[in-house]
Protein backbone atom coordinates (compact mmCIF):
# COMPACT_ATOMS: atom_id res chain seq x y z
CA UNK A 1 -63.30 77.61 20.63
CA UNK A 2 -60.29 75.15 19.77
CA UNK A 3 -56.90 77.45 20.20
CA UNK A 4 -55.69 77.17 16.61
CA UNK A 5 -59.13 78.42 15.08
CA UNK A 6 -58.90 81.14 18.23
CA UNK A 7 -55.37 82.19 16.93
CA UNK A 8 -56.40 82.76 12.94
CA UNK A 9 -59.29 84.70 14.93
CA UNK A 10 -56.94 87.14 16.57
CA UNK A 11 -53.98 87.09 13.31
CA UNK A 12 -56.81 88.59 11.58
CA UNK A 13 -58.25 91.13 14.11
CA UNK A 14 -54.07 92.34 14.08
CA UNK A 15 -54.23 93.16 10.23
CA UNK A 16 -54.88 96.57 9.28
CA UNK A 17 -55.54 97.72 13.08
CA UNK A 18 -53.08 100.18 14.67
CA UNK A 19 -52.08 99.55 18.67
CA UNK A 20 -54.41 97.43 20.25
CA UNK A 21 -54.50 97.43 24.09
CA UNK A 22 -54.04 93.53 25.08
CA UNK A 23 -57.71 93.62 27.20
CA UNK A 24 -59.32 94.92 24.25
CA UNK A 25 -58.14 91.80 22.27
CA UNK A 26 -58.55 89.89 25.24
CA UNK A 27 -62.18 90.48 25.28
CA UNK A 28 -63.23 90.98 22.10
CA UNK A 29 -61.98 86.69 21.80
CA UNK A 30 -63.76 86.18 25.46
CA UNK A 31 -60.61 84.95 26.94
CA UNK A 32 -58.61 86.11 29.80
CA UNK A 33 -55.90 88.38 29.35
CA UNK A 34 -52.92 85.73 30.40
CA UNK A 35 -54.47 83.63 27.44
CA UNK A 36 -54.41 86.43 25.00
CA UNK A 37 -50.67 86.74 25.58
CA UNK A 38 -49.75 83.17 25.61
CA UNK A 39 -51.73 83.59 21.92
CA UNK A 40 -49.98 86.38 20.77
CA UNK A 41 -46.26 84.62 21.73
CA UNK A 42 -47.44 81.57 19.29
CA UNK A 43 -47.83 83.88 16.64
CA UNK A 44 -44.86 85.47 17.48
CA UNK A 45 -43.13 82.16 17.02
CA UNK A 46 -45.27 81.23 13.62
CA UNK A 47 -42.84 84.17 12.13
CA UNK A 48 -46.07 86.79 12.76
CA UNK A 49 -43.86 90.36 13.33
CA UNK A 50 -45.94 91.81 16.42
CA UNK A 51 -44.41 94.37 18.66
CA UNK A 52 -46.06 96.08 21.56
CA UNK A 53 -45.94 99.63 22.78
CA UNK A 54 -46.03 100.32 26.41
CA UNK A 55 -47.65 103.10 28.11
CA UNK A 56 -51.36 105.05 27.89
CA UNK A 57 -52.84 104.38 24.56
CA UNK A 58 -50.49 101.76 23.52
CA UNK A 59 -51.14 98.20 22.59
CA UNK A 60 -49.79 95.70 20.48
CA UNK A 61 -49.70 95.99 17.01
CA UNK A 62 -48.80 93.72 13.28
CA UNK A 63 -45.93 95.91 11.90
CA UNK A 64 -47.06 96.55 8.57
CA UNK A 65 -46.13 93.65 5.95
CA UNK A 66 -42.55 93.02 7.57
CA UNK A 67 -42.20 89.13 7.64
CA UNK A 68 -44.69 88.20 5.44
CA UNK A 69 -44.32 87.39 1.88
CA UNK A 70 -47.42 88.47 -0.34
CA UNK A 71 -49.05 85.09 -1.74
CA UNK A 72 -51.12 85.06 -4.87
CA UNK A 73 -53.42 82.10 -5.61
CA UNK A 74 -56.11 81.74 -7.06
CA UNK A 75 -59.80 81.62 -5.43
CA UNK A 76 -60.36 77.42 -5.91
CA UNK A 77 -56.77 77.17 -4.43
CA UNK A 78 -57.37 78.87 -1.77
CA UNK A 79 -60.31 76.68 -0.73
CA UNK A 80 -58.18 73.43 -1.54
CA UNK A 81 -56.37 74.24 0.75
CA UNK A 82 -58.70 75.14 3.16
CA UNK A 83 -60.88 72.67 3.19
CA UNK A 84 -57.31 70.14 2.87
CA UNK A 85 -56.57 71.99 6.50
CA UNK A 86 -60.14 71.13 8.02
CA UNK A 87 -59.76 67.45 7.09
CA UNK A 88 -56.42 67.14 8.08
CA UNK A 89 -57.71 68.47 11.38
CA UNK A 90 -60.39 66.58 11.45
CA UNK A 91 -58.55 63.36 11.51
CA UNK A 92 -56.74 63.91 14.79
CA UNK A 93 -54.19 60.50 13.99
CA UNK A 94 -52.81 62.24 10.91
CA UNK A 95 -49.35 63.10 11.13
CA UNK A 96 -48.66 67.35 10.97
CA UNK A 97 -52.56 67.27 10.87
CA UNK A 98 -51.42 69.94 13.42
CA UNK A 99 -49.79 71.65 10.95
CA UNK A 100 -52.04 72.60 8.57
CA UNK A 101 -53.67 75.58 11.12
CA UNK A 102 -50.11 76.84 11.31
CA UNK A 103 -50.29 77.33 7.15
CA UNK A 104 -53.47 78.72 6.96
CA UNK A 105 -52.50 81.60 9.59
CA UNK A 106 -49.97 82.27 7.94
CA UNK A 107 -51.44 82.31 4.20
CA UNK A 108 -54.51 84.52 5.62
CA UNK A 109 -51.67 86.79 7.21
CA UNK A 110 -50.30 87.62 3.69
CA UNK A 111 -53.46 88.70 2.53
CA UNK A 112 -55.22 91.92 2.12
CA UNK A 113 -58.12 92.39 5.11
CA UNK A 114 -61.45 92.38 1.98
CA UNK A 115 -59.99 89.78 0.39
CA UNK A 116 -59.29 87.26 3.40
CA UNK A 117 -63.12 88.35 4.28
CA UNK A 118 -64.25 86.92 1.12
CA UNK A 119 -62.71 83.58 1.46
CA UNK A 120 -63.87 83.52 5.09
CA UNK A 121 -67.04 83.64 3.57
CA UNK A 122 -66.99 81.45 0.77
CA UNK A 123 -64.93 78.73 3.02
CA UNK A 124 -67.69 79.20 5.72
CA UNK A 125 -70.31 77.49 3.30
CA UNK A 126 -67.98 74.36 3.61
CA UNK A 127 -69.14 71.94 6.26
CA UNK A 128 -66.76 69.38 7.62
CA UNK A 129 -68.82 66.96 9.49
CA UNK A 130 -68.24 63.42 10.80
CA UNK A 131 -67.35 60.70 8.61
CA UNK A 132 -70.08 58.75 6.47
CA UNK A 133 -71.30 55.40 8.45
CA UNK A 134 -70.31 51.98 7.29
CA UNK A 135 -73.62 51.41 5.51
CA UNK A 136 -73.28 54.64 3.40
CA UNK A 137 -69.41 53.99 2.67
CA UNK A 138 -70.25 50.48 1.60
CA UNK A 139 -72.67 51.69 -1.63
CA UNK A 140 -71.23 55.11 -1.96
CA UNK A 141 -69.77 55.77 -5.17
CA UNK A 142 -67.15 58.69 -6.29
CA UNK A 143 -68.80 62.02 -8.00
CA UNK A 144 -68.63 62.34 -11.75
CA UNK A 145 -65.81 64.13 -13.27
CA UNK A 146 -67.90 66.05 -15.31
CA UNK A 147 -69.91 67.35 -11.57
CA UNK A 148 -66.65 68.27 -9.97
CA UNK A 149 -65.78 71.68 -12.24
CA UNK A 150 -69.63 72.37 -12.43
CA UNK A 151 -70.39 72.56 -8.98
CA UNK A 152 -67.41 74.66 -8.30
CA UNK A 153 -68.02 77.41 -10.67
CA UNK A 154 -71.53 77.06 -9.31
CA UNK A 155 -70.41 76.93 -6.01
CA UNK A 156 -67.92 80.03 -6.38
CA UNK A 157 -69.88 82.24 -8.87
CA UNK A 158 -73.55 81.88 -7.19
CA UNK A 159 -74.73 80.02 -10.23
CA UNK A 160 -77.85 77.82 -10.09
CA UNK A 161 -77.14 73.74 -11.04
CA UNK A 162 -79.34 71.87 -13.03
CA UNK A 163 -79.03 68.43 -12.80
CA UNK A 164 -80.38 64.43 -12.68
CA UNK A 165 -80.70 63.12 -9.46
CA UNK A 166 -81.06 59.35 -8.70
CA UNK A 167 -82.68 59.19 -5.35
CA UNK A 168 -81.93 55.60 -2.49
CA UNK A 169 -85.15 54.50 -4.38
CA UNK A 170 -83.42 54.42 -7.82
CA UNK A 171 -86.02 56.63 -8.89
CA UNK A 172 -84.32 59.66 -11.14
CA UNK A 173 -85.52 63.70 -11.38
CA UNK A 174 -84.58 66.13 -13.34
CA UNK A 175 -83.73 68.98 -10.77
CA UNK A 176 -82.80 72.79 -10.68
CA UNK A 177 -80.92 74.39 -7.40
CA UNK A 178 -79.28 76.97 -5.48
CA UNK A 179 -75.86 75.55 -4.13
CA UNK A 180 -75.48 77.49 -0.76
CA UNK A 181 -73.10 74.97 0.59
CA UNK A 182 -71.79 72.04 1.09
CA UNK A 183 -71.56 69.06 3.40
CA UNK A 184 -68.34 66.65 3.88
CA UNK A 185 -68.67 63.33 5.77
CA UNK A 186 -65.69 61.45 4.05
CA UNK A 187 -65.95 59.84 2.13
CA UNK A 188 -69.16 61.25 1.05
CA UNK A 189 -70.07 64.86 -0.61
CA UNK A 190 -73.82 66.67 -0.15
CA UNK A 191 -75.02 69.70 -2.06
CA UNK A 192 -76.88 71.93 0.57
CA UNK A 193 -79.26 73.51 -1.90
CA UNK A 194 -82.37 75.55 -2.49
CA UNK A 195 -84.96 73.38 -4.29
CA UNK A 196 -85.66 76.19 -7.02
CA UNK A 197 -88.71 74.40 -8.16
CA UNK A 198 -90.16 73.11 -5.03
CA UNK A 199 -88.96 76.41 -2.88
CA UNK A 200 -87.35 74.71 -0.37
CA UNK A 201 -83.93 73.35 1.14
CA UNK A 202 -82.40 69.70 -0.17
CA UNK A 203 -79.42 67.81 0.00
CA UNK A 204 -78.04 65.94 -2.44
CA UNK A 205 -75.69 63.39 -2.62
CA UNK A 206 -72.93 64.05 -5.43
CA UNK A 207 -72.21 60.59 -6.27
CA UNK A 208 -76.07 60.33 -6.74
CA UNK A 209 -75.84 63.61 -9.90
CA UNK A 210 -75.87 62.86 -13.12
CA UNK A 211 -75.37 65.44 -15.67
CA UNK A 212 -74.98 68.52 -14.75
CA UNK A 213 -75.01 72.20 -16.28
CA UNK A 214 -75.08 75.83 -15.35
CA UNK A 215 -78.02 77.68 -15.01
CA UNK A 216 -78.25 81.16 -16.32
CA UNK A 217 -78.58 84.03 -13.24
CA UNK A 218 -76.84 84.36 -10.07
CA UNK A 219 -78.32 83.81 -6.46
CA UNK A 220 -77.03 84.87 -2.99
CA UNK A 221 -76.20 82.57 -0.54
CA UNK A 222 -78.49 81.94 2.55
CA UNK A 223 -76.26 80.42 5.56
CA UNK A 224 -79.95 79.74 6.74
CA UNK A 225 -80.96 77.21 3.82
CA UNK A 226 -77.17 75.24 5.13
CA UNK A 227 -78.19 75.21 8.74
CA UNK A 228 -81.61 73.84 7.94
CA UNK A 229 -79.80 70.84 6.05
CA UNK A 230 -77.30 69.85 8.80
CA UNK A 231 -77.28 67.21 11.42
CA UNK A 232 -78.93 68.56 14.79
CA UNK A 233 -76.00 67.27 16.69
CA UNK A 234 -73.48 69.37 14.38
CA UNK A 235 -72.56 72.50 15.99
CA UNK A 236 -71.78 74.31 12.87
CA UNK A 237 -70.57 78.68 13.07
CA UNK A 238 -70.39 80.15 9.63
CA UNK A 239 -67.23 82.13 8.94
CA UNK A 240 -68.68 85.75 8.22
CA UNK A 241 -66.88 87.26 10.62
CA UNK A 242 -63.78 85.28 11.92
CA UNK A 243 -61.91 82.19 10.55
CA UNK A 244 -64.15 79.29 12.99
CA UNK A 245 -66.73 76.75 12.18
């Protein structure tokens, strides 16, 4: 696991935990217990307020809230800026690319344990994969505006999408889904969906949707209908428990 996804990991398993002994942490992360303190000194120096007590039953420990301001946004911004941090990281020759894991510590530091779980979840049905090839950048198009707040509320609320899909043949369907995730290989967008109609997973290209609408009823998602859609060679790690992919 990449250190800065390792490090949101263990900012995470500090909130709302009293004293934790270090080899506790230390294993629970699968790393050695010299690693697990060089971690805990780079959140010490992110501005994360950790002390340690010494002795049988001690540990180290988050004190409380001190040091970290309460931050209120909204659910979509949250994901913005998620899914803004996984690109960023993505593309390694962006300057304070580097950054961005540094922010999102932070932001999931100043925010109650359920709630941070929830957008764990929700952010773990985003897919950052490699960029599109030449051939699919060359006739890709951008999504329709009228797509864009659709799919999110979809997307966010568990809403089915029904919508017109124009297939590399040219040949158009009317279509009803699930969206249970979805897929970025810039600069290209996929729906990961349940088929409702046919039963089964499909991806969809967004710039390929044409008129879409909300469907009444709500579904759960299925991380299994996303990992049946992705590449083979993507080694993809939902989020429903820790803050990796």
């Amino acid at each position: 696991m990449p250190r800065a996804e390792r490090l949101m990991d263990l900012a995470e398993l500090l909130r709302g935990r009293e004293a934790t002994p270090v080899s506790a942490l230390a294993a629970e992360l699968g790393v050695s217990r010299r690693t697990l303190l060089r971690d805990l000194a780079a959140l010490r120096e992110r501005g994360m307020p950790i002390s340690g007590e010494p002795g049988h039953g001690g540990g180290v420990r988050l004190e409380g809230e001190r040091g970290l301001t309460a931050v209120h946004m909204s659910l979509d911004e949250v994901v913005a800026l998620w899914l803004g941090a996984r690109l960023s990281r993505a593309a390694s020759d962006l300057p304070w690319g580097g950054a961005s894991s540094t922010a999102m510590t932070k932001l999931l530091g100043s925010m109650p344990k359920a709630r941070a779980r929830a957008l764990r979840a929700l952010c773990g049905r985003v897919v950052v994969g490699t960029p599109a090839s030449a051939n699919v950048r060359a006739e890709a198009g951008a999504p329709p505006v009228e797509l864009l707040s659709r799919f999110e509320e979809a997307f966010t609320s568990g809403r089915g999408l029904g919508f017109e899909y124009r297939d590399r043949e040219g040949r158009q369907t009317q279509r009803r889904v699930e969206p249970h995730g979805l897929l970025v290989q810039t600069p290209v967008w996929y729906v990961l969906a349940l088929d409702v109609d046919k039963g089964e997973p499909r991806m969809f290209r967004m710039d390929r949707i044409a008129r879409p609408r909300l469907l009444k009823g709500e579904f759960t998602p299925r991380l299994d209908v996303i990992r049946a859609l992705l590449p083979a060679e993507l080694d993809w790690r939902p989020l429903t428990g820790r803050w990796s992919s």
